[in-house]
C-alpha atoms as a PDB file:
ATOM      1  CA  UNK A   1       7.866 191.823 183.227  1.00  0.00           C
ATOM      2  CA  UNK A   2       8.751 195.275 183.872  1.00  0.00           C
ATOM      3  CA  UNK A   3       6.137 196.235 180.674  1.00  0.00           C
ATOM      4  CA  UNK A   4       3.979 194.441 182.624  1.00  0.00           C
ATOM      5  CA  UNK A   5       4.523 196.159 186.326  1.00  0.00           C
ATOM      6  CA  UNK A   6       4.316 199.379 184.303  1.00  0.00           C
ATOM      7  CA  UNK A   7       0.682 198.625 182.470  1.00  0.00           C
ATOM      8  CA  UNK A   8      -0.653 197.411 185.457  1.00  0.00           C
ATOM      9  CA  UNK A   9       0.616 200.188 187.603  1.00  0.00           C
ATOM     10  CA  UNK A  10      -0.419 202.746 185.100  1.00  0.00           C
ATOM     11  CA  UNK A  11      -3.783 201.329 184.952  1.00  0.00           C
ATOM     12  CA  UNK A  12      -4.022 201.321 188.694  1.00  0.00           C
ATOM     13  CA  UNK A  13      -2.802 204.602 188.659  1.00  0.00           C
ATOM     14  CA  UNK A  14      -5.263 205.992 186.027  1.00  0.00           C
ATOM     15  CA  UNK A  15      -8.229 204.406 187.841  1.00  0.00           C
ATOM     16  CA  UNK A  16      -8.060 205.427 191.131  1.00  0.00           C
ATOM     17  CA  UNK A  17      -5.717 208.449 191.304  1.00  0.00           C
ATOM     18  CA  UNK A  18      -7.271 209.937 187.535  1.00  0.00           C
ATOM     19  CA  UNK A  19     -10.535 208.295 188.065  1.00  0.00           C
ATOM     20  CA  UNK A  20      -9.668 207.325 184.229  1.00  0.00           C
ATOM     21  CA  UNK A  21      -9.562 203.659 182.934  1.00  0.00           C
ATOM     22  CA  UNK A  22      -9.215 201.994 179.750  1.00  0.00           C
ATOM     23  CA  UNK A  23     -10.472 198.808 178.756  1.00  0.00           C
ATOM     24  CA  UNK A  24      -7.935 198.768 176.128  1.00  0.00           C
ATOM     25  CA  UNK A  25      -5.146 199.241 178.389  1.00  0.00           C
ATOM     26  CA  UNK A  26      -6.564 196.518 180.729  1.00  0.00           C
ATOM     27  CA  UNK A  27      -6.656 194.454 177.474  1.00  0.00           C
ATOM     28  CA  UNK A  28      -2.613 194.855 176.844  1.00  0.00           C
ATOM     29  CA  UNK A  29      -2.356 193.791 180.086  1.00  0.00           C
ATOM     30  CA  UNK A  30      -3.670 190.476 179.506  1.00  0.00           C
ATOM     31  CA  UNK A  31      -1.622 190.171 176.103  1.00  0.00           C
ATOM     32  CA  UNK A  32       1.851 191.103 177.491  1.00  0.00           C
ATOM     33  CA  UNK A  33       0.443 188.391 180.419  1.00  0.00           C
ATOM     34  CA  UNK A  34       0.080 185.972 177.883  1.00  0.00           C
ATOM     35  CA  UNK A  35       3.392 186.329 176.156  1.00  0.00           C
ATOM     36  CA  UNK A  36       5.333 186.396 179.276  1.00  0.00           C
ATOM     37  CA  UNK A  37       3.723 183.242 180.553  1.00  0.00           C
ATOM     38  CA  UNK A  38       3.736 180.987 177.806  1.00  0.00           C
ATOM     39  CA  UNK A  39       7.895 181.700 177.073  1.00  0.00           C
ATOM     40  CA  UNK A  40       8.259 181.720 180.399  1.00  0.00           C
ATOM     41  CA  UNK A  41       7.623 177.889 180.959  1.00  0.00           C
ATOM     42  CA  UNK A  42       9.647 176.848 178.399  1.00  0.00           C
ATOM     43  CA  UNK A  43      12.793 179.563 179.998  1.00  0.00           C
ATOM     44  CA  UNK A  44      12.465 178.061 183.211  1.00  0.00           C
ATOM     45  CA  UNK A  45      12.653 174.492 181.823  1.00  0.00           C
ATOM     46  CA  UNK A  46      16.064 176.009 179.859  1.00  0.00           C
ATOM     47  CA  UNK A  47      17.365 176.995 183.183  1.00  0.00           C
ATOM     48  CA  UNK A  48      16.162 174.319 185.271  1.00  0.00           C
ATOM     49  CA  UNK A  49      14.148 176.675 187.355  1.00  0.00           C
ATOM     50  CA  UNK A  50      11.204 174.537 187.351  1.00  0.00           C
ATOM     51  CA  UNK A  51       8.837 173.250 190.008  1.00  0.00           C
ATOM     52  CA  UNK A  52       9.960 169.615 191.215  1.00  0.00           C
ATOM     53  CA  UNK A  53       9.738 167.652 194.458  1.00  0.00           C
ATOM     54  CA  UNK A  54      12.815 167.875 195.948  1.00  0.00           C
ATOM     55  CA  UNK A  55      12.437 165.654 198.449  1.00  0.00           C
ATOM     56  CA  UNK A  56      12.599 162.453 196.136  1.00  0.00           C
ATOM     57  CA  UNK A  57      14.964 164.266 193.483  1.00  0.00           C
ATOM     58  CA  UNK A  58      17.733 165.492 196.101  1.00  0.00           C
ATOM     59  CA  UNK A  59      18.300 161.805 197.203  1.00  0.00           C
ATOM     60  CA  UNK A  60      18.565 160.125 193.872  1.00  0.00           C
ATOM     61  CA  UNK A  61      22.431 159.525 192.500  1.00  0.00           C
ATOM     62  CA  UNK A  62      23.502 162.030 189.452  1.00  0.00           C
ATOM     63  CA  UNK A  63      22.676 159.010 187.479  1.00  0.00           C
ATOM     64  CA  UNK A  64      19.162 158.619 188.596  1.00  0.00           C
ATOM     65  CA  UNK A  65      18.702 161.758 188.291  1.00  0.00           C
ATOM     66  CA  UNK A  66      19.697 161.677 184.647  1.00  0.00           C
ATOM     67  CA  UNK A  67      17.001 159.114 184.129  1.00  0.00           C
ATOM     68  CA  UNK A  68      14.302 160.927 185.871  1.00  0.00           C
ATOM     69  CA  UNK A  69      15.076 164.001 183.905  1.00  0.00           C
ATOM     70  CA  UNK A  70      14.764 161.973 180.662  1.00  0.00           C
ATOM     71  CA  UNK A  71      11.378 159.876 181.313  1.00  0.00           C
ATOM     72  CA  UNK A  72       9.678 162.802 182.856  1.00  0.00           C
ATOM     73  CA  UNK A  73      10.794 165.048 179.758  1.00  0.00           C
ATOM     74  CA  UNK A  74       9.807 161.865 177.468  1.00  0.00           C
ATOM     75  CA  UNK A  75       6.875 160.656 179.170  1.00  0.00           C
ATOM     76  CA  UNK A  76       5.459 163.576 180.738  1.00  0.00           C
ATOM     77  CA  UNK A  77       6.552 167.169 179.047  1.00  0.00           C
ATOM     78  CA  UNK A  78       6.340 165.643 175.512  1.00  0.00           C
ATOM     79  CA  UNK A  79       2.801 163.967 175.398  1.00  0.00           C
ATOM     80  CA  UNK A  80       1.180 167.099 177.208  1.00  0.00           C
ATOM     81  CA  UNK A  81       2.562 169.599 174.979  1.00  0.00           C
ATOM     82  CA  UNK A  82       1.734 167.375 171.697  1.00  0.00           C
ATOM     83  CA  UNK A  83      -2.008 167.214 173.469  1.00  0.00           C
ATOM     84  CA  UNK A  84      -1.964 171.018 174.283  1.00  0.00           C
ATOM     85  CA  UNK A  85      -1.024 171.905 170.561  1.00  0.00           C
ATOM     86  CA  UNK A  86      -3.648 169.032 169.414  1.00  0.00           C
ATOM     87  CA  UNK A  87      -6.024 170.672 171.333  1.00  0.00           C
ATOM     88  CA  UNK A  88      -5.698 174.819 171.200  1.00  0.00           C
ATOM     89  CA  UNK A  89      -4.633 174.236 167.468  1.00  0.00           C
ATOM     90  CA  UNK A  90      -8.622 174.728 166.807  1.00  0.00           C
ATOM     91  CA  UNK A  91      -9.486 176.961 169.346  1.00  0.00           C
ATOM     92  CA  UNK A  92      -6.848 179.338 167.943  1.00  0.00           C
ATOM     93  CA  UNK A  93      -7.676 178.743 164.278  1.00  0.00           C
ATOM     94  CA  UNK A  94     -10.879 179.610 164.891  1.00  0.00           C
ATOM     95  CA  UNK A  95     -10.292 182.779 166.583  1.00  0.00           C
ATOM     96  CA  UNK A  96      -7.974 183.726 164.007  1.00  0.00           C
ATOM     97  CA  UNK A  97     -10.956 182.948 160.985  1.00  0.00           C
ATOM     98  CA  UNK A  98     -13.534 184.848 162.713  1.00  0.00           C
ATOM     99  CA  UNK A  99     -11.144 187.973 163.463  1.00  0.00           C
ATOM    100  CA  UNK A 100     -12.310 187.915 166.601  1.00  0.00           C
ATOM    101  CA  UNK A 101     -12.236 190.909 168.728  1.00  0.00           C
ATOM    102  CA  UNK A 102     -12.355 191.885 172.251  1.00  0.00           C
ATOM    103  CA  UNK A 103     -16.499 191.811 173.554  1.00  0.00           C
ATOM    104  CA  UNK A 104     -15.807 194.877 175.188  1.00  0.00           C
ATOM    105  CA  UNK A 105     -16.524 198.445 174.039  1.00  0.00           C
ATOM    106  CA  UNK A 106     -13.278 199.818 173.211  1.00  0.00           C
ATOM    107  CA  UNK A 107     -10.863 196.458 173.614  1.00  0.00           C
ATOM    108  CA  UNK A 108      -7.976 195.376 171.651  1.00  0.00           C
ATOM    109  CA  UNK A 109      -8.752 193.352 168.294  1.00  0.00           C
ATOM    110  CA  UNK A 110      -6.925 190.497 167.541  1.00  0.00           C
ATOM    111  CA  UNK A 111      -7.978 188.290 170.422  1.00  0.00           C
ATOM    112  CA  UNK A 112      -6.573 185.203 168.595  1.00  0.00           C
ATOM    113  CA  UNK A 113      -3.161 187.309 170.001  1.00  0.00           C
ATOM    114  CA  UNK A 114      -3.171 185.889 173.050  1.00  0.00           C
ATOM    115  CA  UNK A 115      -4.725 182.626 172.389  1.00  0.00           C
ATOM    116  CA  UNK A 116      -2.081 182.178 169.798  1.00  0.00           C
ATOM    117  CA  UNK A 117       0.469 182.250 172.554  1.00  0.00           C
ATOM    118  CA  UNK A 118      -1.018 178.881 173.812  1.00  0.00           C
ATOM    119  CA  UNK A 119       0.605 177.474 170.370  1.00  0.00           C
ATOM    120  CA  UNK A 120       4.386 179.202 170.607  1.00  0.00           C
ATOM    121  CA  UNK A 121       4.589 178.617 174.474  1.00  0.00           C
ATOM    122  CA  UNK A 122       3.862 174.829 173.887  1.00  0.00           C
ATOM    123  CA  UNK A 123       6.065 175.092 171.066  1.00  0.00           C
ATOM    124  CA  UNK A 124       8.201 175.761 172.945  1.00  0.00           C
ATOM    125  CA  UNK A 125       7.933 173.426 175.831  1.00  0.00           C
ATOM    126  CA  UNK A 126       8.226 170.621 173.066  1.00  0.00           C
ATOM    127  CA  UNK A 127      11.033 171.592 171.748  1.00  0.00           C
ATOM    128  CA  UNK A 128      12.271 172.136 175.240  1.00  0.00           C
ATOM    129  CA  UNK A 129      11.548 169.088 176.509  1.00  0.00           C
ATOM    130  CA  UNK A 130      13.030 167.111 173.315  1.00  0.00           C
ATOM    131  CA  UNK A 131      16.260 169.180 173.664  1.00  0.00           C
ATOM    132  CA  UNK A 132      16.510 168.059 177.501  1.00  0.00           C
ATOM    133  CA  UNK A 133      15.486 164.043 176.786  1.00  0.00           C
ATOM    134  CA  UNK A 134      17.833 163.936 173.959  1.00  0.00           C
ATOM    135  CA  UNK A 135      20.313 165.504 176.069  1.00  0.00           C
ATOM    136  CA  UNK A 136      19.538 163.293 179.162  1.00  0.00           C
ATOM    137  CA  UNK A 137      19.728 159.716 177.146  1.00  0.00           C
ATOM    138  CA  UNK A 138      23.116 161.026 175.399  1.00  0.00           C
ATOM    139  CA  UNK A 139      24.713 161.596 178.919  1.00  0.00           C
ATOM    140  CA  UNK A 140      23.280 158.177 179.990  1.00  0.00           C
ATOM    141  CA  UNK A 141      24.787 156.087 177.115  1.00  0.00           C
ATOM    142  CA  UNK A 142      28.216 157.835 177.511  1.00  0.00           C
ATOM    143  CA  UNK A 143      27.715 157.001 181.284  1.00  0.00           C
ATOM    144  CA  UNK A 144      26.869 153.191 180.689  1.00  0.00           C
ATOM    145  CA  UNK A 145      29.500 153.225 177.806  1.00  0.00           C
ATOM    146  CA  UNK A 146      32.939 151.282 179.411  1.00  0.00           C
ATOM    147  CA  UNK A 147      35.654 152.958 179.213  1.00  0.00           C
ATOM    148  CA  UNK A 148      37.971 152.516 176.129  1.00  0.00           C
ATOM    149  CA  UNK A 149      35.144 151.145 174.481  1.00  0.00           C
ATOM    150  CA  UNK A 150      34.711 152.215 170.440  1.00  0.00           C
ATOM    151  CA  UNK A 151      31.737 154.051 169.552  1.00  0.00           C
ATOM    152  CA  UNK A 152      29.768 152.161 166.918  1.00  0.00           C
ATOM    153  CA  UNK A 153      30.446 154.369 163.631  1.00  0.00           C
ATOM    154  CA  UNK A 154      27.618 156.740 162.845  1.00  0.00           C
ATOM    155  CA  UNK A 155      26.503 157.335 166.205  1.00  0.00           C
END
């Protein structure tokens, strides 16, 4: 982020103060953007940072929550990052076999850079999001489990 608040500032700063701009720099901009973004989701998720309503979540049982967690993360987080990686898998492909470059006069190559960060972030997410269910529906069988009882061998 600080990259970021630097480019950006610099770029202001160039423009207006310089009465200098770069479409290149405006370019990096929207690169470093990307990257932050799409690792981002999957930090937050980590660090359970995330957006969620409250409301419902804050007067569930630890238990309930434990089986929110896991069916959202299965039945949510999962099948939209498998469709987002179906889907940009293409899109980024493509860029990358065309080389494509910025469309601007004096822009960045590598365009499929960014796009490209669609793939890792999801990546990401998924294996996020598998981490967490697995996670969830281990604490929930050692929650249902009675105490004293033997765990089958092999689990």
């Amino acid at each position: 982020m600080a990259l970021l608040i630097a480019l950006v500032f610099g770029n202001m700063a160039g423009r207006y103060v310089f009465g200098v701009g770069t479409t290149w720099l405006q370019e990096l901009e929207m690169y470093v953007l990307a990257l932050t973004v799409m690792t981002s989701i999957a930090y937050a998720m980590r660090h359970d940072d995330h957006v969620r309503i409250d409301i419902f979540y804050s007067q569930l049982s630890h238990t309930g929550r434990l089986w929110l967690d896991s069916l959202t993360m299965l039945f949510i987080a999962l099948p939209i990052a498998v469709l987002v990686l179906y889907y940009s898998w293409p899109y980024v492909q493509t860029s990358w076999a065309r080389g494509e470059r910025s469309p601007n006069a004096g822009g960045l190559p590598w365009r499929f850079l960014p796009k490209g960060m669609i793939l890792v972030g999801f990546a990401l997410i998924f294996a996020e999001a598998l981490r967490q269910a697995m996670s969830g529906f281990r604490r929930l069988f050692f929650h249902y489990r009675r105490p004293g009882q033997p765990v089958a061998p092999g689990s």
